[in-house]
Protein backbone atom coordinates (compact mmCIF):
# COMPACT_ATOMS: atom_id res chain seq x y z
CA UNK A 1 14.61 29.34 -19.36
CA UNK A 2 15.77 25.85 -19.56
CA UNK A 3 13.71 22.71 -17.93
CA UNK A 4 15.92 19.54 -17.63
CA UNK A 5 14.20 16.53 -19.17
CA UNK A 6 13.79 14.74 -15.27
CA UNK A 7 11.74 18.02 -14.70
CA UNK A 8 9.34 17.91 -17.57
CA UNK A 9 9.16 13.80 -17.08
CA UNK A 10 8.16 14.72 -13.17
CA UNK A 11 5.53 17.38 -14.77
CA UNK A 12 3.74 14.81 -17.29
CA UNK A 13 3.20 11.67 -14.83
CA UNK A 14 2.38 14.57 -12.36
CA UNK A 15 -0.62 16.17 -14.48
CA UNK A 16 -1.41 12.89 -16.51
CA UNK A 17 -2.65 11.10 -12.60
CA UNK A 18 -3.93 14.68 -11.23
CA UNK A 19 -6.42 15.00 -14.68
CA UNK A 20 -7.09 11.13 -14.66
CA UNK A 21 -8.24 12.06 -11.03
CA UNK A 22 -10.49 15.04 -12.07
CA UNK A 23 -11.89 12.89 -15.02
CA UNK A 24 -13.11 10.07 -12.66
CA UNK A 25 -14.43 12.69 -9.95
CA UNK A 26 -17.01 13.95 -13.04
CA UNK A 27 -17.33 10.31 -14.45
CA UNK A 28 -18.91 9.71 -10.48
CA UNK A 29 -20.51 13.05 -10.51
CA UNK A 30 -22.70 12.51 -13.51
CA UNK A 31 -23.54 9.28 -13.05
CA UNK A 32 -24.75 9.78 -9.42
CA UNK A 33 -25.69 13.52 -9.97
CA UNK A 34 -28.75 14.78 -9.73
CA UNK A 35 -30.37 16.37 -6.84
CA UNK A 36 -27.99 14.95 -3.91
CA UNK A 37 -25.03 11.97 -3.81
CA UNK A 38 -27.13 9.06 -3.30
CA UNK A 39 -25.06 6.72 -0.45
CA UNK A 40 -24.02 3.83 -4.11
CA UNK A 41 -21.99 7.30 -5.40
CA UNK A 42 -20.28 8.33 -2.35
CA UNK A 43 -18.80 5.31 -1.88
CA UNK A 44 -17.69 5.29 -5.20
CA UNK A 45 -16.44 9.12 -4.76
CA UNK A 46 -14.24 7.65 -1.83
CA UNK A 47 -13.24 4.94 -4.15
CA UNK A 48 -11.77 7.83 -6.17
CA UNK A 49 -10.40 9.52 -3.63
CA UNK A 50 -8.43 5.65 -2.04
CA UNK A 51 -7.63 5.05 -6.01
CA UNK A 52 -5.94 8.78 -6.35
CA UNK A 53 -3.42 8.46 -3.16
CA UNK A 54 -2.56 4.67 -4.16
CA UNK A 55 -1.55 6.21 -7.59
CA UNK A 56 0.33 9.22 -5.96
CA UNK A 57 1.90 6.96 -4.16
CA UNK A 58 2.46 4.39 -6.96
CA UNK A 59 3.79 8.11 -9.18
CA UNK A 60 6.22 8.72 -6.35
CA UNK A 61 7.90 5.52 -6.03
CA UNK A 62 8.05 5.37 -9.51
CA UNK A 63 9.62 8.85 -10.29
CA UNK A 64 12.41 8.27 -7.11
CA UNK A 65 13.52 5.16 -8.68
CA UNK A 66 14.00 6.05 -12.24
């Protein structure tokens, strides 16, 4: 089975921002762990989540104009 480049460039970005996503949900996580989210770590876990669809976003213009 043969992957054209474009499609393995699209796969890389595409994993590279979803595991830079998963990395900063744990960063938050263990930092503000514990027992319960205290109300400082869930606005930084919303943070995450506003920082994850700008850089979706930022991936998809990016891969449509190359």
């Amino acid at each position: 089975m043969d992957i054209e480049r474009e499609t393995l460039v699209e796969l890389a970005v595409s994993v590279g921002a979803v595991a830079t996503f998963i990395v900063a949900l744990l960063i938050v996580g263990s930092s503000n762990g514990g027992s319960g989210l205290s109300s400082t770590g869930a606005v930084e876990l919303i943070g995450v989540v506003f920082g994850f669809i700008l850089l979706m976003s930022g991936v998809g213009v990016f891969l449509d104009r190359r």
